[in-house]
N, C-alpha and C. Protein backbone atom coordinates (compact mmCIF):
# COMPACT_ATOMS: atom_id res chain seq x y z
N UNK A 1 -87.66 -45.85 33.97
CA UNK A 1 -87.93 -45.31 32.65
C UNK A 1 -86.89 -45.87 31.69
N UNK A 2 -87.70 -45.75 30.63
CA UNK A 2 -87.06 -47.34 29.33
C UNK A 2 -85.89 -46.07 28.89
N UNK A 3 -84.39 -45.39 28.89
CA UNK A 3 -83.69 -44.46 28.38
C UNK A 3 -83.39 -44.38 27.04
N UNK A 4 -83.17 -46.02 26.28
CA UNK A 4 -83.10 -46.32 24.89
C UNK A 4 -84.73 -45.52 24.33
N UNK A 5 -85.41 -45.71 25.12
CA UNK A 5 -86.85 -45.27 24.55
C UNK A 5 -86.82 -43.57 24.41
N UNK A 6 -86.19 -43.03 25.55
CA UNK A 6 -86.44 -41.68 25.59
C UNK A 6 -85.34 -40.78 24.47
N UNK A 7 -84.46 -41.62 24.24
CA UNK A 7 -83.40 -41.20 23.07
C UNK A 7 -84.09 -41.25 21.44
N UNK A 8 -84.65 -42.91 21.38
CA UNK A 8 -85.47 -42.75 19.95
C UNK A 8 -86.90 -41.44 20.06
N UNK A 9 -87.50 -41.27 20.94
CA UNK A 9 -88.22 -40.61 20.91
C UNK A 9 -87.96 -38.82 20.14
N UNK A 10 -86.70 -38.65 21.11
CA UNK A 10 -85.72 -37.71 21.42
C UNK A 10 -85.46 -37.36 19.19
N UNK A 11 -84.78 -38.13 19.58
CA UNK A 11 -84.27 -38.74 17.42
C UNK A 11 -85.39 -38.53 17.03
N UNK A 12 -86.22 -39.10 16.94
CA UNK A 12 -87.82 -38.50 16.27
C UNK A 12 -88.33 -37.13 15.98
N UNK A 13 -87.99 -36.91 17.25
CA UNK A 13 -88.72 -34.86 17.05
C UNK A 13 -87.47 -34.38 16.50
N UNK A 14 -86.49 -34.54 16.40
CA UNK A 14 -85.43 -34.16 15.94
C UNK A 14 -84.97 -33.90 14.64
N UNK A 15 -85.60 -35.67 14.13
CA UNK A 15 -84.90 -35.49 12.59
C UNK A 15 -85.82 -35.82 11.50
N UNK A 16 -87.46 -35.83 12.00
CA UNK A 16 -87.98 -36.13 10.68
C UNK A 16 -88.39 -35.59 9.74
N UNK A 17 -88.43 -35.45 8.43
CA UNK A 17 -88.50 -34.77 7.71
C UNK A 17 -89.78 -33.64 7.58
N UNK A 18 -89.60 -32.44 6.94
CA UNK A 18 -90.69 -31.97 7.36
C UNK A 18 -91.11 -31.37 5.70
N UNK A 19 -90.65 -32.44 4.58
CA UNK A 19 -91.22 -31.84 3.38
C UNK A 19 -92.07 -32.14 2.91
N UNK A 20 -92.53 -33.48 2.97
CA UNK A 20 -93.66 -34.15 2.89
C UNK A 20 -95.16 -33.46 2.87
N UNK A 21 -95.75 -34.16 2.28
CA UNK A 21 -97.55 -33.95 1.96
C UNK A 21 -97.80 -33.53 3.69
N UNK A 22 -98.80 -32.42 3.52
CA UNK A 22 -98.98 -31.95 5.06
C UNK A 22 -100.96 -32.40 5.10
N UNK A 23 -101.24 -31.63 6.11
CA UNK A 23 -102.88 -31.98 6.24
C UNK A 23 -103.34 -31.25 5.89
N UNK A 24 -105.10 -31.43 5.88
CA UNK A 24 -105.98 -30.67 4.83
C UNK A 24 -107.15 -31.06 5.05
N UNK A 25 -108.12 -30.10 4.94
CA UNK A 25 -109.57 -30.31 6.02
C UNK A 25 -110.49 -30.62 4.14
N UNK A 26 -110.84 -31.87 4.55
CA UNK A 26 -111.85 -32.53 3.59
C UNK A 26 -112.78 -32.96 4.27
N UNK A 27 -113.82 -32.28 3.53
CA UNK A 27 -115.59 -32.34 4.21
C UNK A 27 -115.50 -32.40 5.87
N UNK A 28 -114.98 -31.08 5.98
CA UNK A 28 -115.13 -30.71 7.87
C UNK A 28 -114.70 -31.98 8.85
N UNK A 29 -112.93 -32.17 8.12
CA UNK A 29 -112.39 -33.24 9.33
C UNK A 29 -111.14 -33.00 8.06
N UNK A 30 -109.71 -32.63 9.68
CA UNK A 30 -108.78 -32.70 9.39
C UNK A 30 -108.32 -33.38 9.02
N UNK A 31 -107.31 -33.77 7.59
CA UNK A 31 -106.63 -34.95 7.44
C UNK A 31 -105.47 -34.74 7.67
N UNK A 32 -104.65 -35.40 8.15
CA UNK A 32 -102.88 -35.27 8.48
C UNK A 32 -102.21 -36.75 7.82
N UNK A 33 -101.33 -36.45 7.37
CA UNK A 33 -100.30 -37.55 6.64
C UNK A 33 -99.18 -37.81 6.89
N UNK A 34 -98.78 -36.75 7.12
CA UNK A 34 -97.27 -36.05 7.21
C UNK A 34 -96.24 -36.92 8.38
N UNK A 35 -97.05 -36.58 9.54
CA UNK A 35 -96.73 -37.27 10.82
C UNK A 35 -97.27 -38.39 11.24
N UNK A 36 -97.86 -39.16 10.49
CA UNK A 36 -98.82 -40.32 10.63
C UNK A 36 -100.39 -40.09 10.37
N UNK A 37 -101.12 -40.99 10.26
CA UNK A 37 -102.46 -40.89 9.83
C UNK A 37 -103.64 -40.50 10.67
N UNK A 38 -104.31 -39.35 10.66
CA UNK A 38 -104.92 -39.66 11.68
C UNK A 38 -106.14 -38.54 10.74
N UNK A 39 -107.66 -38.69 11.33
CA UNK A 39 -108.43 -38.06 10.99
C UNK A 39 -109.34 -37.17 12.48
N UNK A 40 -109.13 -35.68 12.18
CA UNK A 40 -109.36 -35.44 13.39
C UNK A 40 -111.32 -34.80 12.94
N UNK A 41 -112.01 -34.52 12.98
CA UNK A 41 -113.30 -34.03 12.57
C UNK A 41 -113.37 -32.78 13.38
N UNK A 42 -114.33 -31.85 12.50
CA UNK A 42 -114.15 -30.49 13.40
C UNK A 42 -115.37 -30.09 13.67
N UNK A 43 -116.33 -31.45 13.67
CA UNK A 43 -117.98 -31.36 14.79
C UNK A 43 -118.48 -29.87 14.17
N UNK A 44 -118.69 -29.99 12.62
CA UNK A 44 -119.34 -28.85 12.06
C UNK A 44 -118.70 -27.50 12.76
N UNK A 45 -117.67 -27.04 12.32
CA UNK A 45 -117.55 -26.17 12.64
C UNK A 45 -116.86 -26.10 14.09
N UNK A 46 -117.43 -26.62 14.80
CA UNK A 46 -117.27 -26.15 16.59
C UNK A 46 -115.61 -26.03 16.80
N UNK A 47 -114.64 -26.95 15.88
CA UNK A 47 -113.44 -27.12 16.18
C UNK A 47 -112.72 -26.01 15.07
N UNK A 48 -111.71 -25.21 15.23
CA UNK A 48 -111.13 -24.64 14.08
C UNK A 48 -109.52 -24.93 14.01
N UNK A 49 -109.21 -25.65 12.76
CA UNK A 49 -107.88 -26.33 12.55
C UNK A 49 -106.79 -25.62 12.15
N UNK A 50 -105.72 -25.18 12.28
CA UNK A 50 -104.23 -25.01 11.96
C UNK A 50 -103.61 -26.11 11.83
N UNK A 51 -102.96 -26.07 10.46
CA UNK A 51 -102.30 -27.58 10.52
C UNK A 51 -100.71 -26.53 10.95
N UNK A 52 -100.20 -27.97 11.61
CA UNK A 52 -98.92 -27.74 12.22
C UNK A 52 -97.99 -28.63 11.90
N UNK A 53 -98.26 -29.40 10.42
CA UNK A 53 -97.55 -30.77 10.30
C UNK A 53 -95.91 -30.04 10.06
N UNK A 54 -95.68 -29.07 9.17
CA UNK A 54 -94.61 -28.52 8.84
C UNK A 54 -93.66 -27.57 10.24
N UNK A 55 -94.40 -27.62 10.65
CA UNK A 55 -93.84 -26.62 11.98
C UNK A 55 -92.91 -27.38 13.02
N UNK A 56 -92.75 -28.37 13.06
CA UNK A 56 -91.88 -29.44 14.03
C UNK A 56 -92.26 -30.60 13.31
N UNK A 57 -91.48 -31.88 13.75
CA UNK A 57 -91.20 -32.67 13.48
C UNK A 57 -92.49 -33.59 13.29
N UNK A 58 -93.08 -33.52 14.97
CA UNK A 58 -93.86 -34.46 15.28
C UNK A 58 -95.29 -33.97 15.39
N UNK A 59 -95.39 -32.65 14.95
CA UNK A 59 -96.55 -31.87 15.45
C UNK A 59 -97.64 -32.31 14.26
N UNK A 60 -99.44 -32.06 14.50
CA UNK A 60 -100.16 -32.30 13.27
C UNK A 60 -100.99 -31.19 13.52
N UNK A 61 -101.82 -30.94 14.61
CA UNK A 61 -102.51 -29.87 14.03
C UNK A 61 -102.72 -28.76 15.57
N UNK A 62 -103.62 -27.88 15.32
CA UNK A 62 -103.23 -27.19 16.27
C UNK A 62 -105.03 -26.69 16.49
N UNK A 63 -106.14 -26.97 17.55
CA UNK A 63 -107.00 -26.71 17.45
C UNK A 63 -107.47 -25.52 18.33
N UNK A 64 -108.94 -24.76 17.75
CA UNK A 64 -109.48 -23.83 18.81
C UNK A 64 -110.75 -23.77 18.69
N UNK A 65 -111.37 -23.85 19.93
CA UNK A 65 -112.60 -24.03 19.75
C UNK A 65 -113.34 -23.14 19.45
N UNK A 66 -114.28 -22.83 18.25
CA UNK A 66 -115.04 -21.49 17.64
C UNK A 66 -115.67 -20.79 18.36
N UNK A 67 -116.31 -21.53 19.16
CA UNK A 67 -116.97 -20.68 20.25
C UNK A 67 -116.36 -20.05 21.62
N UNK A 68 -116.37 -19.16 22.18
CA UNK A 68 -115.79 -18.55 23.04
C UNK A 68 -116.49 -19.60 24.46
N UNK A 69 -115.64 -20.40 25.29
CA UNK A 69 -116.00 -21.11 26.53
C UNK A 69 -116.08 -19.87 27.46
N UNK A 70 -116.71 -19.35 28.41
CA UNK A 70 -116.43 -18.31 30.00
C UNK A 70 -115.72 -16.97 29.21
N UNK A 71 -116.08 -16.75 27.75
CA UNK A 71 -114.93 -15.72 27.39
C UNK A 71 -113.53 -16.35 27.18
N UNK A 72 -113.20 -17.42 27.08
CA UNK A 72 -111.51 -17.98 26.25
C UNK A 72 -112.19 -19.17 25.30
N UNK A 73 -111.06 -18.99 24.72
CA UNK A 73 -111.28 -20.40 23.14
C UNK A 73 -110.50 -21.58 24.01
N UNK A 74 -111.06 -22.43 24.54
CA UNK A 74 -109.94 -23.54 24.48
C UNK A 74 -108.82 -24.16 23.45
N UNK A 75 -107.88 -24.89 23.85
CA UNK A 75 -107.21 -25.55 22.72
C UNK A 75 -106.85 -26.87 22.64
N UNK A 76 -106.59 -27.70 21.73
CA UNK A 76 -106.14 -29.02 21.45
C UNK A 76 -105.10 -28.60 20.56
N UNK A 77 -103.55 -29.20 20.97
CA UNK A 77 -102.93 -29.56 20.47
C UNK A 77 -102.63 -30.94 19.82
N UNK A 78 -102.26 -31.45 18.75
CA UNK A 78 -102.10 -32.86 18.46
C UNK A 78 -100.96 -33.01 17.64
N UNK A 79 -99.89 -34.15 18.29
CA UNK A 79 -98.93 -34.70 17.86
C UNK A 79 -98.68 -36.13 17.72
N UNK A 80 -97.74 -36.32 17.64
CA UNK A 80 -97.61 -38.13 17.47
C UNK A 80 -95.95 -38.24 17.37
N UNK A 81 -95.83 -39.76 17.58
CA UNK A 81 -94.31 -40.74 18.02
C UNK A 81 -94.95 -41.68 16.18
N UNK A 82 -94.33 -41.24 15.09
CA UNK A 82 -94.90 -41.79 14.01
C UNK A 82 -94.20 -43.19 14.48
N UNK A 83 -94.76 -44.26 14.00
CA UNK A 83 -93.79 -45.80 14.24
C UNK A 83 -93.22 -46.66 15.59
N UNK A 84 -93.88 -45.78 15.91
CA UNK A 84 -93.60 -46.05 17.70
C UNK A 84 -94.18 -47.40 18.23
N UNK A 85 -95.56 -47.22 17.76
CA UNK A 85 -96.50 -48.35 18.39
C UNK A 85 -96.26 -49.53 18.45
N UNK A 86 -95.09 -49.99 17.12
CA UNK A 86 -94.45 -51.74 17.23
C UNK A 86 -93.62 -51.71 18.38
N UNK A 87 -92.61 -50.33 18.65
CA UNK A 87 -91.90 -50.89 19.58
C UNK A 87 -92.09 -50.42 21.16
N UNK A 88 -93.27 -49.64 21.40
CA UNK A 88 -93.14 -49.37 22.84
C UNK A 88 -94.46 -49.58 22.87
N UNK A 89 -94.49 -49.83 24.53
CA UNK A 89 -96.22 -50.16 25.27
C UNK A 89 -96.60 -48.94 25.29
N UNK A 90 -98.01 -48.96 25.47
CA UNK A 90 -98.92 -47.84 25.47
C UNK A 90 -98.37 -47.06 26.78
N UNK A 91 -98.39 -47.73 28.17
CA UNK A 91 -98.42 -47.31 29.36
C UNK A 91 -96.62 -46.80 29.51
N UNK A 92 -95.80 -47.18 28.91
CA UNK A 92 -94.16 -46.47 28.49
C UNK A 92 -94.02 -45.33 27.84
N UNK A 93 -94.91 -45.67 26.81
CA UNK A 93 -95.09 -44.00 26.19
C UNK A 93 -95.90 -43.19 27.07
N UNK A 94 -96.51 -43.36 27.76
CA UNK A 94 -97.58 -42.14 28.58
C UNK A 94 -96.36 -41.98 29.39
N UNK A 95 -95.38 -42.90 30.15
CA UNK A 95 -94.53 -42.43 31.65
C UNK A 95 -93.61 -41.62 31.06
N UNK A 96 -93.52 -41.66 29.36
CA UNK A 96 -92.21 -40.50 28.64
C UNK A 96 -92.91 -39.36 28.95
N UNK A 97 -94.18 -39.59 28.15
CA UNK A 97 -94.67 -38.34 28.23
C UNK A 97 -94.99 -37.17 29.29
N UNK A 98 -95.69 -38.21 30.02
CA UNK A 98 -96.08 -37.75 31.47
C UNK A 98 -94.69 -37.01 32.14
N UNK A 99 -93.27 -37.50 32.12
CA UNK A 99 -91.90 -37.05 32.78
C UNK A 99 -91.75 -35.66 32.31
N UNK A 100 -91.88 -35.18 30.70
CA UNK A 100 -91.44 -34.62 29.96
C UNK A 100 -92.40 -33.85 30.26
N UNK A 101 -93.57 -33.44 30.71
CA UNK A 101 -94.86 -32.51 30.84
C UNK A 101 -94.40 -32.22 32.10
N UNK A 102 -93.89 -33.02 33.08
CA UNK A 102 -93.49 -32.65 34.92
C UNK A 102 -92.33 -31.83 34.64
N UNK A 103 -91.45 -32.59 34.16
CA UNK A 103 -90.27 -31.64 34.00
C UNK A 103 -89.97 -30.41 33.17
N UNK A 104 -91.26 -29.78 32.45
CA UNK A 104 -91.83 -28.60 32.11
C UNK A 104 -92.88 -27.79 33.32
N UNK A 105 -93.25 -28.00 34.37
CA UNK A 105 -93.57 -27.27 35.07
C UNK A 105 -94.66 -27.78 35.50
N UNK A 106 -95.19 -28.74 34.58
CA UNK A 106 -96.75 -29.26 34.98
C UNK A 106 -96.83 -29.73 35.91
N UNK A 107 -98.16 -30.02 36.80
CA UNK A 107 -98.82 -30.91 37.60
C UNK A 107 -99.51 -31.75 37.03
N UNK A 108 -99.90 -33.22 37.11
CA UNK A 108 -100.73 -34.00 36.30
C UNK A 108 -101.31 -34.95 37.37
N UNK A 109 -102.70 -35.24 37.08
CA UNK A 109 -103.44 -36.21 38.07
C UNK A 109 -103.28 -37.57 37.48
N UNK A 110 -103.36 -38.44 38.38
CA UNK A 110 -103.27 -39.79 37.88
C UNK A 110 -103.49 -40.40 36.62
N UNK A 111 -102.98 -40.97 36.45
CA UNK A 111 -103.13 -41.87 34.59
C UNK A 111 -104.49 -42.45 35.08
N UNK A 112 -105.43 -42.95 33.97
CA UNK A 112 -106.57 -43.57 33.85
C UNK A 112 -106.76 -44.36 31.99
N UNK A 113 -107.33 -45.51 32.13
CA UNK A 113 -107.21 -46.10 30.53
C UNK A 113 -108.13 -45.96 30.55
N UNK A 114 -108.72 -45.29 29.64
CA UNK A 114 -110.34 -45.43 29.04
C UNK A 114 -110.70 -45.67 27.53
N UNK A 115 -111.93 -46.20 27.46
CA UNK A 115 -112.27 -46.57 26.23
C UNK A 115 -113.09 -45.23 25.72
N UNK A 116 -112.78 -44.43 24.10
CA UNK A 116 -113.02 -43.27 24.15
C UNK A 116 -112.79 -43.65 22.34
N UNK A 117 -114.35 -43.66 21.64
CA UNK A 117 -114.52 -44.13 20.23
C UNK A 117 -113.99 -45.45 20.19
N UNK A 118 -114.27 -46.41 21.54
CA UNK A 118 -114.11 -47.43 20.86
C UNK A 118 -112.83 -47.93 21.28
N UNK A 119 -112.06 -47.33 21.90
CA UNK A 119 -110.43 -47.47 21.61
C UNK A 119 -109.60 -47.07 23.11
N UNK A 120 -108.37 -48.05 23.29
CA UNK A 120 -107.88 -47.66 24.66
C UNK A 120 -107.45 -46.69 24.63
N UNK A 121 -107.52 -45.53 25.71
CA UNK A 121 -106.81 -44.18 25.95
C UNK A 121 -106.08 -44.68 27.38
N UNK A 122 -105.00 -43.39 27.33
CA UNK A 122 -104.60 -42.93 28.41
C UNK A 122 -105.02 -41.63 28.26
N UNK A 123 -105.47 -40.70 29.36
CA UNK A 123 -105.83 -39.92 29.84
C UNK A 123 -105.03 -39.23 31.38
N UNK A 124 -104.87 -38.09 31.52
CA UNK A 124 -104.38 -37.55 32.82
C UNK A 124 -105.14 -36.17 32.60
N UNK A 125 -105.02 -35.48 33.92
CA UNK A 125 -105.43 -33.94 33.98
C UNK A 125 -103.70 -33.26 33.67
N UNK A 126 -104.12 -32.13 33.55
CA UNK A 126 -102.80 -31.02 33.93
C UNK A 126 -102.86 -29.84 34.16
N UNK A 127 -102.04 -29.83 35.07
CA UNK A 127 -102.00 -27.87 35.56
C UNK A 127 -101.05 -27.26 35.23
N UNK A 128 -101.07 -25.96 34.56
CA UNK A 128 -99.92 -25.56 34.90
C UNK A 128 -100.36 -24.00 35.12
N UNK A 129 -99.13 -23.43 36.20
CA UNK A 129 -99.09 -21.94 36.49
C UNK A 129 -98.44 -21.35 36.32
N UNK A 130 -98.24 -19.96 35.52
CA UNK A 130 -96.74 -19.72 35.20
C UNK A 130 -97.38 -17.94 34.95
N UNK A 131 -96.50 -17.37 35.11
CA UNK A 131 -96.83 -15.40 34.93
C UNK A 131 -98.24 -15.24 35.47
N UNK A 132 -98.38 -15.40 36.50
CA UNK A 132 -99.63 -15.37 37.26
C UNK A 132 -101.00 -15.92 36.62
N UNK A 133 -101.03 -16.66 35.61
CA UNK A 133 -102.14 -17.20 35.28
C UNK A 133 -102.19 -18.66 35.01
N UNK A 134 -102.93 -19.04 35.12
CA UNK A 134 -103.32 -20.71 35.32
C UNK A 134 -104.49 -21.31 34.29
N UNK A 135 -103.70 -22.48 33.65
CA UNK A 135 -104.68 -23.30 32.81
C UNK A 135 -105.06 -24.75 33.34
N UNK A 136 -105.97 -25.59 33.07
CA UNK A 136 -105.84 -27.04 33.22
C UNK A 136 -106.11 -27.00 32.16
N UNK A 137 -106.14 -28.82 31.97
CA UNK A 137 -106.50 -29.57 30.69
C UNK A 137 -106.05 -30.80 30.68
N UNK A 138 -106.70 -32.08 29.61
CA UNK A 138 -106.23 -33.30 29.76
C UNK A 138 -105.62 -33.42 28.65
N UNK A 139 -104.64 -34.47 29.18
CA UNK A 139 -103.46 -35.13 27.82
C UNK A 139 -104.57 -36.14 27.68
N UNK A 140 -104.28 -36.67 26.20
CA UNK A 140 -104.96 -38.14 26.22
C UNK A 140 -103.62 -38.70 25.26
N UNK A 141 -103.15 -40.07 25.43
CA UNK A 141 -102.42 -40.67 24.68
C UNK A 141 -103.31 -42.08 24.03
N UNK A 142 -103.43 -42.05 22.02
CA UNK A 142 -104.11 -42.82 21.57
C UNK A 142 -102.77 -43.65 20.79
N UNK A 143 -102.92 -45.00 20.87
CA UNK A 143 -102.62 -45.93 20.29
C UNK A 143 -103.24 -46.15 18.62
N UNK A 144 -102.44 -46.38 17.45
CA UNK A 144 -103.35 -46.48 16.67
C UNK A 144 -102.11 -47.19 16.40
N UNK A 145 -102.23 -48.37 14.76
CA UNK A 145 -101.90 -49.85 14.97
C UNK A 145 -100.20 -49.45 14.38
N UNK A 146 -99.63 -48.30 13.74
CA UNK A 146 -98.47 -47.74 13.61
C UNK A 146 -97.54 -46.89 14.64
N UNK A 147 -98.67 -46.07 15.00
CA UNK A 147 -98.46 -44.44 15.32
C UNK A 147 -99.20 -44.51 16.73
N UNK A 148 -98.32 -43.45 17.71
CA UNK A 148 -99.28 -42.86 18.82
C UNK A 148 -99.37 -41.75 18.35
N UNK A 149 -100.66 -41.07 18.94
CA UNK A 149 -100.95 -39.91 19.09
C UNK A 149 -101.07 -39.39 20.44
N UNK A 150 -100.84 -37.84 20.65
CA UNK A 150 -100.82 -37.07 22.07
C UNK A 150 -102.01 -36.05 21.74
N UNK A 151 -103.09 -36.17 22.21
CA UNK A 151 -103.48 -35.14 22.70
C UNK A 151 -103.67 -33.37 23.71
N UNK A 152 -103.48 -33.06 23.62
CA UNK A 152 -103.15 -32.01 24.15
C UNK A 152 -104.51 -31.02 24.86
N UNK A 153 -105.15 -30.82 25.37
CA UNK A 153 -106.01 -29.95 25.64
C UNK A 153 -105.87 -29.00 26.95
N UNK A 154 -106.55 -27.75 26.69
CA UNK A 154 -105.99 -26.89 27.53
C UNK A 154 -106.96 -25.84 27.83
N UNK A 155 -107.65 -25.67 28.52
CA UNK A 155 -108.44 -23.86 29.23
C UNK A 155 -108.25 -23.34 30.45
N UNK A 156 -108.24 -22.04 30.23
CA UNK A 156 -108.16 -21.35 31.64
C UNK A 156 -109.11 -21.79 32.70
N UNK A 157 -108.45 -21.41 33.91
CA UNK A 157 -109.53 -21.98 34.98
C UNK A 157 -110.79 -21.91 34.93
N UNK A 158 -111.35 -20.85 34.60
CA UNK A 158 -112.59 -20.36 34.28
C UNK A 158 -113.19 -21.35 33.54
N UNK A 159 -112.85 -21.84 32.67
CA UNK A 159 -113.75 -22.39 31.64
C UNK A 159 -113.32 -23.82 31.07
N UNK A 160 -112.19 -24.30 31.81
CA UNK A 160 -112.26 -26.10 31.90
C UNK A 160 -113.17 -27.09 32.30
N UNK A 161 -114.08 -26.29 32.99
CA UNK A 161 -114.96 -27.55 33.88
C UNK A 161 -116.10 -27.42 32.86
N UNK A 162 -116.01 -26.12 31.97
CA UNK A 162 -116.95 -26.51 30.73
C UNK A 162 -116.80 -26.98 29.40
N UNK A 163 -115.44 -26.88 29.37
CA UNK A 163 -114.84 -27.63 28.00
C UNK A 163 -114.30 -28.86 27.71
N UNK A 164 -114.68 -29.65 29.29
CA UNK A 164 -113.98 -30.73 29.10
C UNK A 164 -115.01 -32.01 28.35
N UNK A 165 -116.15 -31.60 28.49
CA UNK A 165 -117.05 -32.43 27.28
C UNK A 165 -116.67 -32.22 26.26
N UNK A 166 -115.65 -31.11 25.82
CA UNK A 166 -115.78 -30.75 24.12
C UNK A 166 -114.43 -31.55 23.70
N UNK A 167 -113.73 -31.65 24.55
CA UNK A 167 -112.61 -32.49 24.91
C UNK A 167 -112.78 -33.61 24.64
N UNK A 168 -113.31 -34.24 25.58
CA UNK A 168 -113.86 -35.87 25.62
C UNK A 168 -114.58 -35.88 23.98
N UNK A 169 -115.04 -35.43 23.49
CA UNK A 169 -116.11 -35.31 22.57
C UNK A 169 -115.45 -35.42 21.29
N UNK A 170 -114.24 -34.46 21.34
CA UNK A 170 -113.38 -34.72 19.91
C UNK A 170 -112.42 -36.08 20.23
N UNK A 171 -111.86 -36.02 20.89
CA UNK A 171 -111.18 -37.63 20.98
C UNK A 171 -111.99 -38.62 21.06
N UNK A 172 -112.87 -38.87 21.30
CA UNK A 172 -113.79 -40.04 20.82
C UNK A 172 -113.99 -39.65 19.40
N UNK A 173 -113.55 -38.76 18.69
CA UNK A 173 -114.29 -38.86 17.03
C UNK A 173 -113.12 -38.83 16.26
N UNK A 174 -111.89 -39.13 16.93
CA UNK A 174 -110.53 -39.08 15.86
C UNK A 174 -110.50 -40.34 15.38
N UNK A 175 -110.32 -40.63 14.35
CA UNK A 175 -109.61 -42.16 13.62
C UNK A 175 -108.71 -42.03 13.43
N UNK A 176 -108.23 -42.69 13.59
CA UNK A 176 -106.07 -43.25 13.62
C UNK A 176 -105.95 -44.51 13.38
């Protein structure tokens, strides 16, 4: 693991400013600025947005899905490494990420690159168990020609094996 990498990363969530123009849902799709560019869409409704650009450094928005999955809302979190993309590989930033999700408690299934709107992903599963209850969900890490983005997604056991189309479904419709 690249350590110069995990320090700028480190410096990033740390110190960037958080006064800046934040995001803002124009014609049913999130816009974020703040932390880099990205357009997330909220599939009429189905997605419901919190922006989170002001709340941490690196954070943009914070999603839930309107409809109740098995009885729980799933969630998408979304962040980003603003400026990152000139200087680190796609597959360096997923092994930061991926360390930093293990060494929080997670379990994660193998990396996989997929093409998802067009565009290379990294993708993994994740588990985690903690106060007797248990979620999965997939990270996806998107490349866009400045900025990465992290995906975040997450449901209780119950109701991952049905939300993971809704999953797949919004990350194929983000532009970055």
């Amino acid at each position: 693991m690249n350590l110069a990498l995990e320090k700028t990363l480190l410096k990033m969530f740390l110190l960037l400013p958080l006064c800046a123009m934040a995001g803002e849902i124009v014609s049913d799709t999130f816009v974020a600025r703040l932390n880099g560019r990205i357009e997330i869409p909220l599939a009429g409704g189905r997605w419901q947005a919190t922006d989170t650009e002001r709340t941490a450094p690196t954070a943009i928005a914070a999603l839930k899905h309107a409809a109740p999955v098995n009885g729980t809302h799933p969630t998408c979190d979304i962040t980003s490494a603003p400026g990152m993309a000139t200087t680190a590989a796609h597959e360096e930033i997923a092994d930061v990420i991926a360390k930093g999700m293990r060494d929080s408690g997670m379990d994660l299934g193998p990396m996989e690159m997929r093409r998802l709107g067009g565009r290379p992903v990294i993708r993994f599963n994740t588990v985690l168990n903690r106060q007797g209850g248990a979620a999965k969900g997939d990270a996806y890490i998107l490349r866009g020609e400045k900025d990465y983005f992290f995906v975040i997604c997450a449901a209780n056991n119950l109701a991952y094996d049905s939300a993971r189309g809704a999953f797949e479904d919004l990350v194929a419709s983000i532009r970055y």
